[in-house]
N, C-alpha and C. Protein backbone atom coordinates (compact mmCIF):
# COMPACT_ATOMS: atom_id res chain seq x y z
N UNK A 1 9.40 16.25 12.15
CA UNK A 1 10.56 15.89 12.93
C UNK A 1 11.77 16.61 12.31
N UNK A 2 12.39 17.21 13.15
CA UNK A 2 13.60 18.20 12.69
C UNK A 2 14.73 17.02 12.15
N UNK A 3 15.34 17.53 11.72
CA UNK A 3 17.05 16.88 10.64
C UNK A 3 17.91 16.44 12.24
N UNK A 4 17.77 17.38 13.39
CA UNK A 4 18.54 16.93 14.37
C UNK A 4 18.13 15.75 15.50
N UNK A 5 16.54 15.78 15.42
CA UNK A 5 15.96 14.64 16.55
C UNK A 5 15.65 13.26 15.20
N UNK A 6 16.55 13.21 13.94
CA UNK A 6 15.69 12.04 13.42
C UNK A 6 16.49 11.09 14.54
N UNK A 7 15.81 9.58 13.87
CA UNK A 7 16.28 8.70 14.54
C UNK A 7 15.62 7.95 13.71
N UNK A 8 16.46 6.73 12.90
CA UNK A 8 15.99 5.70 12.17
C UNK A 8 15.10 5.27 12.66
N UNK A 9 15.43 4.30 13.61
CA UNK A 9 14.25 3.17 14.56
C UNK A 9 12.99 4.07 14.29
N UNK A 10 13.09 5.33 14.84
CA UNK A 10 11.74 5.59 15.16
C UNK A 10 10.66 6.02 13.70
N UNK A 11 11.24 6.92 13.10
CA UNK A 11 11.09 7.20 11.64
C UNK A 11 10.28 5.96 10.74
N UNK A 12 11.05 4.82 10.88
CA UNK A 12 10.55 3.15 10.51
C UNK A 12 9.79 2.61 11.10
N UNK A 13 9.18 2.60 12.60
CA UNK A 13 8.45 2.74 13.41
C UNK A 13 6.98 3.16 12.95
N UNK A 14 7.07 4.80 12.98
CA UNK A 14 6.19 5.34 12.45
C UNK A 14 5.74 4.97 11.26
N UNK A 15 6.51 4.71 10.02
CA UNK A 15 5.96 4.81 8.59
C UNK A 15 5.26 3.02 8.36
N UNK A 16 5.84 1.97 9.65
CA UNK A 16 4.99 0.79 9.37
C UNK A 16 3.59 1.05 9.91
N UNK A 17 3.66 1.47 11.62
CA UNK A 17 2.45 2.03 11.68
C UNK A 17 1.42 2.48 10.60
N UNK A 18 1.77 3.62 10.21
CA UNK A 18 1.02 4.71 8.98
C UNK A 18 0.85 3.63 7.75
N UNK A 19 1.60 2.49 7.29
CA UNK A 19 1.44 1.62 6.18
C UNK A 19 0.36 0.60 6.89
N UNK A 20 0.40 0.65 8.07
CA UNK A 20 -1.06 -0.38 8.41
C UNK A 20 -2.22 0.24 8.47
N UNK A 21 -2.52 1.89 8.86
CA UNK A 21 -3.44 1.57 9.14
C UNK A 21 -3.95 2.46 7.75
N UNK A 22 -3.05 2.97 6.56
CA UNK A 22 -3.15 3.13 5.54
C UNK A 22 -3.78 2.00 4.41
N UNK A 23 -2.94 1.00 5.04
CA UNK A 23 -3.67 -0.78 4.13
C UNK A 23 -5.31 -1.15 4.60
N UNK A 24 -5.73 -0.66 5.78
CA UNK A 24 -7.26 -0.53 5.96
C UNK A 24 -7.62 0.42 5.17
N UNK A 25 -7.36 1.47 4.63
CA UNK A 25 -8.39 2.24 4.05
C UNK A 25 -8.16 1.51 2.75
N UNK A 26 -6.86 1.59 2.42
CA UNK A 26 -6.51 0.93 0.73
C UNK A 26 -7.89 -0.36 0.32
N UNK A 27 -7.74 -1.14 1.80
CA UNK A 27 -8.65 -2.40 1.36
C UNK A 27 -10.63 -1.52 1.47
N UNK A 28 -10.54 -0.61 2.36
CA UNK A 28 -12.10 -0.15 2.49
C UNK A 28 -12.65 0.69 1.14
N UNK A 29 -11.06 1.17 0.57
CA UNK A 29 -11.72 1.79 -0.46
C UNK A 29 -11.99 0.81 -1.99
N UNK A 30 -11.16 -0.68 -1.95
CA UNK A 30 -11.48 -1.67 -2.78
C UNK A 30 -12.54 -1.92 -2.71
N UNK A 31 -13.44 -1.89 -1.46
CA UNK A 31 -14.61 -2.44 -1.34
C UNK A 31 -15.79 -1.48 -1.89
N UNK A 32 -15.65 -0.16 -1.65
CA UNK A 32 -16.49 0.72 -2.45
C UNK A 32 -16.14 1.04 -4.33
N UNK A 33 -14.92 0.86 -4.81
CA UNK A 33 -14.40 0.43 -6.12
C UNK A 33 -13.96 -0.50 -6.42
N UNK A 34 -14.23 -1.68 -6.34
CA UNK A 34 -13.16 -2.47 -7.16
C UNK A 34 -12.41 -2.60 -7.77
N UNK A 35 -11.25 -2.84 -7.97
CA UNK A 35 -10.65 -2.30 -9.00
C UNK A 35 -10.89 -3.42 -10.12
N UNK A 36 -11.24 -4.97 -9.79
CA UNK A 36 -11.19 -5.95 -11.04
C UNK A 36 -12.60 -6.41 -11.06
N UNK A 37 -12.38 -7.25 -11.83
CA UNK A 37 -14.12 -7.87 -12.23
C UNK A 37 -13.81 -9.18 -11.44
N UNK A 38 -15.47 -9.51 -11.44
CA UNK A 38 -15.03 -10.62 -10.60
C UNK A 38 -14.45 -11.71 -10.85
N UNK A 39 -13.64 -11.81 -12.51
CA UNK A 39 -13.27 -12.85 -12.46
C UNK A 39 -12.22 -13.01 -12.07
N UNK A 40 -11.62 -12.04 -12.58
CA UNK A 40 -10.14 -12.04 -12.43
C UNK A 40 -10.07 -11.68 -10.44
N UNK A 41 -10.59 -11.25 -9.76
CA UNK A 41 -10.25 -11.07 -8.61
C UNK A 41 -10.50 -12.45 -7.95
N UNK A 42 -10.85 -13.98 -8.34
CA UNK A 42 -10.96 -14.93 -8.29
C UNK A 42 -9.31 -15.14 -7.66
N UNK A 43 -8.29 -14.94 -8.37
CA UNK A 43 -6.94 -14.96 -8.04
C UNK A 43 -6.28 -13.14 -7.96
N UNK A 44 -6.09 -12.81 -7.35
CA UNK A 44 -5.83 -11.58 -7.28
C UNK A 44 -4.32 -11.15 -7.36
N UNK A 45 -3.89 -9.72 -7.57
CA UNK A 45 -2.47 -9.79 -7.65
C UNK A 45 -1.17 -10.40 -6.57
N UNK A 46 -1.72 -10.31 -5.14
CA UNK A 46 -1.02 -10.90 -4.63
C UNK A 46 -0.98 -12.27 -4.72
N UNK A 47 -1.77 -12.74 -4.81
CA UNK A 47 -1.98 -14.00 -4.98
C UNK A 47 -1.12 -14.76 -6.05
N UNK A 48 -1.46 -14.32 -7.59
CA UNK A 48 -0.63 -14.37 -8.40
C UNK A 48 0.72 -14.20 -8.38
N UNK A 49 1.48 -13.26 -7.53
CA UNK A 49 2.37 -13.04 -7.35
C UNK A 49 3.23 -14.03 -6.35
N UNK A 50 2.47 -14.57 -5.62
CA UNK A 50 2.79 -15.86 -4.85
C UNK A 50 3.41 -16.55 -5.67
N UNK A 51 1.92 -17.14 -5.98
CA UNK A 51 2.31 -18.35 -7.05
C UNK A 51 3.21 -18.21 -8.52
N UNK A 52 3.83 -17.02 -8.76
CA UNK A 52 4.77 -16.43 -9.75
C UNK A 52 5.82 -16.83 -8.61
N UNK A 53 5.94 -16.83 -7.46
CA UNK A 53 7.37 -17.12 -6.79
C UNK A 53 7.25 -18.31 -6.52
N UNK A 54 6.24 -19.15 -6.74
CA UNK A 54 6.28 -20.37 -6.74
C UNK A 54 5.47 -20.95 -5.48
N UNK A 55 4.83 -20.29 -4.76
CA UNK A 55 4.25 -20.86 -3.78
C UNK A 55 2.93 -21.47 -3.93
N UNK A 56 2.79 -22.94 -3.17
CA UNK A 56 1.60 -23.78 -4.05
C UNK A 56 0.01 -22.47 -3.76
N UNK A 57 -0.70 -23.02 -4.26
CA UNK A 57 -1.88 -22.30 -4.24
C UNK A 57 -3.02 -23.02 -3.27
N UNK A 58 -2.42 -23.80 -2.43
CA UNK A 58 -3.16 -24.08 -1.29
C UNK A 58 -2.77 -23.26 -0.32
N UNK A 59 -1.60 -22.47 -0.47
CA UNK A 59 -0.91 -21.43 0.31
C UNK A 59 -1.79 -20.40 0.02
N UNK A 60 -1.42 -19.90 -1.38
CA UNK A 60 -1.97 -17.99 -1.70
C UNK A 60 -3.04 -17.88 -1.64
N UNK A 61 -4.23 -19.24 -1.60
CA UNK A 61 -5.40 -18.63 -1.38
C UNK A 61 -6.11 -19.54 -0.30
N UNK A 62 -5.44 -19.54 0.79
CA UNK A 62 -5.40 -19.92 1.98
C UNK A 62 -6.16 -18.99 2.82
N UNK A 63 -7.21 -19.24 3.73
CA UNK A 63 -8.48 -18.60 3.72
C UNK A 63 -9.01 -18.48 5.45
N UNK A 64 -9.02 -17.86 6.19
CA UNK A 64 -9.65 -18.55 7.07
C UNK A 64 -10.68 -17.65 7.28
N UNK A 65 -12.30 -18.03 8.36
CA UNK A 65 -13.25 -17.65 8.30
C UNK A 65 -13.43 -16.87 9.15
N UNK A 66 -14.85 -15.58 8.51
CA UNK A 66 -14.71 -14.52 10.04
C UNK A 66 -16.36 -14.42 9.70
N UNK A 67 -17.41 -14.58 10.51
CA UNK A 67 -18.55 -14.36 10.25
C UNK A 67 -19.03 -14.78 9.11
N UNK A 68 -19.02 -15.83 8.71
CA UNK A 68 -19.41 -16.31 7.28
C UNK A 68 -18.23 -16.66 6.15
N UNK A 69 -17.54 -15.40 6.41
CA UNK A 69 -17.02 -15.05 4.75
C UNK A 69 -15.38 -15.45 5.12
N UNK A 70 -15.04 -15.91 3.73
CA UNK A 70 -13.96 -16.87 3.64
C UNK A 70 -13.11 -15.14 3.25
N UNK A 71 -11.78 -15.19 4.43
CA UNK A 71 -10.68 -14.00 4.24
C UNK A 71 -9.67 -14.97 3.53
N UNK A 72 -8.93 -13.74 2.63
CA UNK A 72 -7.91 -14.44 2.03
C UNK A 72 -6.25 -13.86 3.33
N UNK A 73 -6.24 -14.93 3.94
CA UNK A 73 -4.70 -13.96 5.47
C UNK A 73 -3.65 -14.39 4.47
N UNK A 74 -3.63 -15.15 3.16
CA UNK A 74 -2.12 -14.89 2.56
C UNK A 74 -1.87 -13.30 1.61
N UNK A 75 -3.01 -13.14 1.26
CA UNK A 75 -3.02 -12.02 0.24
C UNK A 75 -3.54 -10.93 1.01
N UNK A 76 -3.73 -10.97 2.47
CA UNK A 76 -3.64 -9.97 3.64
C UNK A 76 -2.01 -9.66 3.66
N UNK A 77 -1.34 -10.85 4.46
CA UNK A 77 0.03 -10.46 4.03
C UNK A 77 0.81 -9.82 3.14
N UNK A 78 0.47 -10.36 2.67
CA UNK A 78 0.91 -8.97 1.22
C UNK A 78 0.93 -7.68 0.79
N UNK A 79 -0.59 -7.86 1.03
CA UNK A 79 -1.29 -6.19 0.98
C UNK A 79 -0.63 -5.27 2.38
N UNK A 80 -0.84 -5.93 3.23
CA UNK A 80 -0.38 -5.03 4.60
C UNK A 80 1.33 -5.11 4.47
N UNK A 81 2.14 -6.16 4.39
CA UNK A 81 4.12 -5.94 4.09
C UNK A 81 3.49 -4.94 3.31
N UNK A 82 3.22 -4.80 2.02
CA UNK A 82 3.41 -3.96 0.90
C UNK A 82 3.57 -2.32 1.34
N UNK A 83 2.35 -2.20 2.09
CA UNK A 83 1.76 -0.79 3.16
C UNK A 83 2.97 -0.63 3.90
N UNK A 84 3.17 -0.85 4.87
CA UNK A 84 3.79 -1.09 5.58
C UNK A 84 5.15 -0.68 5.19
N UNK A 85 6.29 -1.65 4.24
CA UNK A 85 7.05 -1.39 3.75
C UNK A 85 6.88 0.20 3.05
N UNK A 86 6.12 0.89 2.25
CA UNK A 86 5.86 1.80 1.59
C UNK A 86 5.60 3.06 2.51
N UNK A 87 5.09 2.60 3.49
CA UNK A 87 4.61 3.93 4.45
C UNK A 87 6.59 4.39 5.57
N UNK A 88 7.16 3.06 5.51
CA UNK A 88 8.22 3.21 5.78
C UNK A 88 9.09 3.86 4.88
N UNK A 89 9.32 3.57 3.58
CA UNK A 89 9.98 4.04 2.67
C UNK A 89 9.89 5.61 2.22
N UNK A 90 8.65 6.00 2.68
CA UNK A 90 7.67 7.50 2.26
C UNK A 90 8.58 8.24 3.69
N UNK A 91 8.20 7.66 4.80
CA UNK A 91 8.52 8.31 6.43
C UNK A 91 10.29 8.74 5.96
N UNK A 92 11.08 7.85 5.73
CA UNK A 92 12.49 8.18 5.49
C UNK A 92 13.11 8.85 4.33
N UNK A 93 12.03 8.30 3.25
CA UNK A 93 12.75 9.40 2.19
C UNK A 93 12.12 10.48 2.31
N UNK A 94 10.97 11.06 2.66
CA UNK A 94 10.65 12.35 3.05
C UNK A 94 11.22 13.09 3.33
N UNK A 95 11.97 12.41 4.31
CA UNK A 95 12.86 13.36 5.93
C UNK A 95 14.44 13.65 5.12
N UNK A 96 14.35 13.31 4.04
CA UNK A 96 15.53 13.52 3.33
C UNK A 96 15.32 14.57 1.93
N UNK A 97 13.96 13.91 1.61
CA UNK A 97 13.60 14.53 0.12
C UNK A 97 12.73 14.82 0.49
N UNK A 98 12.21 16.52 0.84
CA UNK A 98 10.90 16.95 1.40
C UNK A 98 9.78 17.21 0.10
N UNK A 99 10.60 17.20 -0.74
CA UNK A 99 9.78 17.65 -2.44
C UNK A 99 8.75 16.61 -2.36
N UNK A 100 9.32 15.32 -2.22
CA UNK A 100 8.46 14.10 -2.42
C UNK A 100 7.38 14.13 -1.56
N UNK A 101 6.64 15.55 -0.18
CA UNK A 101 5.60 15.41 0.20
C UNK A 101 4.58 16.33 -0.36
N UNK A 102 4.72 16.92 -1.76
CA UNK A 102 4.53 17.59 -2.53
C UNK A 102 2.78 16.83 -2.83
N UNK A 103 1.75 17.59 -2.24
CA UNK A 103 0.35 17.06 -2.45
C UNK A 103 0.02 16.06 -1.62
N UNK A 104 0.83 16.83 -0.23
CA UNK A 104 0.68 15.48 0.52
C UNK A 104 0.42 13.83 0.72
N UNK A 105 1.17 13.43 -0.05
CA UNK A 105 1.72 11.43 -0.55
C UNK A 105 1.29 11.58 -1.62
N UNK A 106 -0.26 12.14 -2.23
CA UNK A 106 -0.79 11.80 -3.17
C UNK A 106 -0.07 11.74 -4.46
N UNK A 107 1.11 12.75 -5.18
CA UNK A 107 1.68 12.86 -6.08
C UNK A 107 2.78 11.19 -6.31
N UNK A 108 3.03 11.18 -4.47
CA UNK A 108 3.94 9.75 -4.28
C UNK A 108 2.91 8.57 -4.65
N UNK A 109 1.65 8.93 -4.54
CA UNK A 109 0.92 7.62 -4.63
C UNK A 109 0.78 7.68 -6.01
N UNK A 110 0.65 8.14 -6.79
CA UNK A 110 0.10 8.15 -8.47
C UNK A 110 1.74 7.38 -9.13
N UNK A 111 2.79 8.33 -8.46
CA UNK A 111 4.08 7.31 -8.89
C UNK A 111 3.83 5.90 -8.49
N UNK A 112 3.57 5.73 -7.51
CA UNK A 112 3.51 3.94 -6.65
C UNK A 112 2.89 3.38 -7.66
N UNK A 113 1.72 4.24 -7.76
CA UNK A 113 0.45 3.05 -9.12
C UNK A 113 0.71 2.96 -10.17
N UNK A 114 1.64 4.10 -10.80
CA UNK A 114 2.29 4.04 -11.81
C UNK A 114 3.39 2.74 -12.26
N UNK A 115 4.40 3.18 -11.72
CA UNK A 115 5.73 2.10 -11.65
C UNK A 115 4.99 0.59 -11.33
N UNK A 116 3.42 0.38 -10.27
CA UNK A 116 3.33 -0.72 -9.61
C UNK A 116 2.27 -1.43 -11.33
N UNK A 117 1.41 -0.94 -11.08
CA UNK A 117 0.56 -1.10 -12.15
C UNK A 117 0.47 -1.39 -13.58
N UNK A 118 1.00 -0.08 -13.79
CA UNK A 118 1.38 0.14 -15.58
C UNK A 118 2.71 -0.25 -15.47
N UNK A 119 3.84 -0.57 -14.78
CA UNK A 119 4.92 -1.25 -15.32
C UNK A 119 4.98 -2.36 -14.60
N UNK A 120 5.44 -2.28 -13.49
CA UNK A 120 6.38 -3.63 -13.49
C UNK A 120 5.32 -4.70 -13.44
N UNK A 121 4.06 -4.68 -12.72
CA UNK A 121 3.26 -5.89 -12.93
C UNK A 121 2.96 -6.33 -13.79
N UNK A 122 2.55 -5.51 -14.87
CA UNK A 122 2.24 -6.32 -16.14
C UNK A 122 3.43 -6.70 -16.86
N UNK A 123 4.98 -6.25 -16.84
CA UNK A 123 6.01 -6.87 -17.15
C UNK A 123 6.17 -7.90 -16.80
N UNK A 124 5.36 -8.60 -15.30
CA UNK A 124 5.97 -9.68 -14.38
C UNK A 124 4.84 -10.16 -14.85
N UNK A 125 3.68 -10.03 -15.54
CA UNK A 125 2.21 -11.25 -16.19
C UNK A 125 1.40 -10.92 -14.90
N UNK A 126 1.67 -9.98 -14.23
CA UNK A 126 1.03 -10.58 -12.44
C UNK A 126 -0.58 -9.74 -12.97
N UNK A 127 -0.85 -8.65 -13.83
CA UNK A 127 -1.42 -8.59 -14.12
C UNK A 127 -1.48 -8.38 -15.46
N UNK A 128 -3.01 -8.07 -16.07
CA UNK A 128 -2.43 -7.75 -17.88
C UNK A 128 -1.64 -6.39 -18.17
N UNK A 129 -0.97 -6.52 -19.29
CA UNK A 129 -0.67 -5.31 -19.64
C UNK A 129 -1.67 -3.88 -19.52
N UNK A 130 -1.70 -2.93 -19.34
CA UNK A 130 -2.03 -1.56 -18.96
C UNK A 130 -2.99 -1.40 -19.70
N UNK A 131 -2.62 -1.55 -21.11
CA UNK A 131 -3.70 -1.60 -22.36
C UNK A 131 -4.83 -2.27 -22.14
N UNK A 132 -4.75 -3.16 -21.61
CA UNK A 132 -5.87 -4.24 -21.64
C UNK A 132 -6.47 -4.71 -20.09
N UNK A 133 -6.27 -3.41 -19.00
CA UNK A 133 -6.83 -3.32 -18.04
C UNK A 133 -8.04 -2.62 -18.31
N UNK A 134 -9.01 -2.72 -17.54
CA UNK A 134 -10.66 -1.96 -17.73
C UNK A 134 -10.12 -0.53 -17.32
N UNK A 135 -10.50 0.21 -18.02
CA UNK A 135 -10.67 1.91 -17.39
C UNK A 135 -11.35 1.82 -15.88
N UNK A 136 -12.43 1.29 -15.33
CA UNK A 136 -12.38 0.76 -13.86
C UNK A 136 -11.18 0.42 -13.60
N UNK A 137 -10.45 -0.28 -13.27
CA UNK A 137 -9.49 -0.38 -12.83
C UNK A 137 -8.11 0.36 -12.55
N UNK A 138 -8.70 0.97 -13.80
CA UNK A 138 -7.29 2.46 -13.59
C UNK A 138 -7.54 3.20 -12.62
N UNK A 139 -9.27 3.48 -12.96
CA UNK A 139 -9.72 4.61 -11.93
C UNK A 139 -9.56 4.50 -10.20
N UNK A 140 -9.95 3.21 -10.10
CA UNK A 140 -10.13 2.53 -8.26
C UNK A 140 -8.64 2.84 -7.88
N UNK A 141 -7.33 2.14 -8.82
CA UNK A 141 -6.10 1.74 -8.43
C UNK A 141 -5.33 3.28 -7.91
N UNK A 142 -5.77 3.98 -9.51
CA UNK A 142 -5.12 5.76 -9.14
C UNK A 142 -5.55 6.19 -8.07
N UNK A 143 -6.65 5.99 -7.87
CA UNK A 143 -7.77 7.21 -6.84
C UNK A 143 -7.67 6.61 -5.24
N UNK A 144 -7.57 5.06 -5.62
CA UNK A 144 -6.98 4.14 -4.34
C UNK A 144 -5.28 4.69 -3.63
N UNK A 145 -4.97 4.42 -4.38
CA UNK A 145 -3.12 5.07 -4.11
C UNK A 145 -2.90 5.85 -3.61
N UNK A 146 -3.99 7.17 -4.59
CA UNK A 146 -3.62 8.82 -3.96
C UNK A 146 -4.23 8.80 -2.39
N UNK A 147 -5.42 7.92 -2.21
CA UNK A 147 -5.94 7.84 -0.58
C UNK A 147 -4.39 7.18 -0.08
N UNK A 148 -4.45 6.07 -0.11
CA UNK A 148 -3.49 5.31 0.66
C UNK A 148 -2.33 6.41 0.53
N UNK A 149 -1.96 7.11 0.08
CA UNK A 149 -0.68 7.48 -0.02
C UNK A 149 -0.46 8.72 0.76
N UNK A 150 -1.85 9.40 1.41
CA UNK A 150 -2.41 10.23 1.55
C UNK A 150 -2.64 10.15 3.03
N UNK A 151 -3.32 9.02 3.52
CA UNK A 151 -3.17 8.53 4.91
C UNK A 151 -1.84 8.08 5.36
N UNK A 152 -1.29 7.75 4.65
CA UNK A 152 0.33 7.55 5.17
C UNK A 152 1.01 8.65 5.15
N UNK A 153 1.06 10.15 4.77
CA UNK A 153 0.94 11.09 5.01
C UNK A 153 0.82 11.94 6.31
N UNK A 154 -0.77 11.68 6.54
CA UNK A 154 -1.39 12.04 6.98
C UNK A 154 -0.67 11.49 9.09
N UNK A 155 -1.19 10.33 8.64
CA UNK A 155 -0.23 9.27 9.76
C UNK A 155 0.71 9.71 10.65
N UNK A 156 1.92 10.21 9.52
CA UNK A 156 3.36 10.14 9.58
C UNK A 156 3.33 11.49 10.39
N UNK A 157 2.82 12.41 9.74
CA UNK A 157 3.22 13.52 10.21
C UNK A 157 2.32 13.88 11.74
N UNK A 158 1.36 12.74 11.62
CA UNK A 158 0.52 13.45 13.36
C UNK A 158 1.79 12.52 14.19
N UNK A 159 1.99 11.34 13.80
CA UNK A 159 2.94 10.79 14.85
C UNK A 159 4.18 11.33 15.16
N UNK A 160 5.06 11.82 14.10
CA UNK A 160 6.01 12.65 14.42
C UNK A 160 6.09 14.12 14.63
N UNK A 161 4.90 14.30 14.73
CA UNK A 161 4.73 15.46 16.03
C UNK A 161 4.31 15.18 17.07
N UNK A 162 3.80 14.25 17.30
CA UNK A 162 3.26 13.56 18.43
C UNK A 162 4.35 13.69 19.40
N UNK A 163 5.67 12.48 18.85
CA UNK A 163 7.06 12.41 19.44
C UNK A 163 7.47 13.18 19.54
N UNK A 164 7.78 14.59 18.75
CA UNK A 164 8.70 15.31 19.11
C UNK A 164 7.91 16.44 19.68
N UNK A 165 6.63 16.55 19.93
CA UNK A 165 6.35 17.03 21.65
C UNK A 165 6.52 16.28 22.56
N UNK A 166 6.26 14.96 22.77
CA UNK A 166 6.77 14.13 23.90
C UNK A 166 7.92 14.49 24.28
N UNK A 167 8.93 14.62 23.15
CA UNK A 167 10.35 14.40 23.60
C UNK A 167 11.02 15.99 24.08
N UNK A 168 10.11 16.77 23.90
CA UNK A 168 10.25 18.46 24.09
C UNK A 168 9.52 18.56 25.61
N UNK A 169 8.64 17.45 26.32
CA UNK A 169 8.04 18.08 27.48
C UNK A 169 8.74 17.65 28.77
């Protein structure tokens, strides 16, 4: 999208789009890596992070059923705002700071896991400190990010060419 057809709305538009359907792969690729053991994914980071803001835990791990298996839709919420918000944040600062599409998201995603992971969560207890995460977990979270960060990418840029042939025909 050129510097002259942006348009907020739409720009924000696009990058929640691209953060949803980016948060499906994020969660498809948890399922082929895990990133935690099973104990600790018993309460997971969003979850924790709930209940770090204080919300009871009949809330964060509030569950409802789909074919058997108990979904967690509070720590869905989370995961998808998170996407969402991020695929928005990527769509607009892009269109400003083109450097930042440098390896297409992926370089943006290793920052995300960085700052998300190795700092501020384990500053906030939400998970352990960095040191004392499993090398699994580094690996799923990095290699997870650079996808997710990668499809939001990927996303952004078919939709805003999408529009701005629409808006050219």
């Amino acid at each position: 999208m050129s510097k002259d057809s942006f348009n907020i709305k739409e720009v924000l538009i696009i990058g929640g789009v691209a953060g949803i359907v980016s948060g499906f792969v994020k969660l498809g690729w948890e399922n082929l890596l895990p990133p935690r053991t099973p104990e600790r994914e018993k309460t997971n980071p969003p979850q924790k992070f709930m209940q770090q803001l204080g919300i009871p835990r009949k809330i964060t791990h509030a569950t409802y059923t789909y074919s058997g298996h108990q979904m967690p839709w509070a720590s869905f919420i989370i995961h998808f705002g998170f996407s969402a918000t991020f695929g928005m944040m990527y769509s607009v600062t892009t269109h400003y700071i083109p450097l930042l599409k440098v390896g297409q998201g992926t370089f943006f995603g290793v920052g995300v896991w960085a700052a998300a992971h190795l700092g501020m969560m384990p500053a906030m207890k939400t998970v352990p400190d960095a040191k004392d995460q499993p090398l699994e977990e580094h690996f799923s979270e990095l290699l997870g990010h650079m996808a997710w960060m990668w499809v939001n990418h990927v996303v952004i840029n078919e939709l805003s060419h999408e529009l701005v042939e629409k808006k050219t025909r």
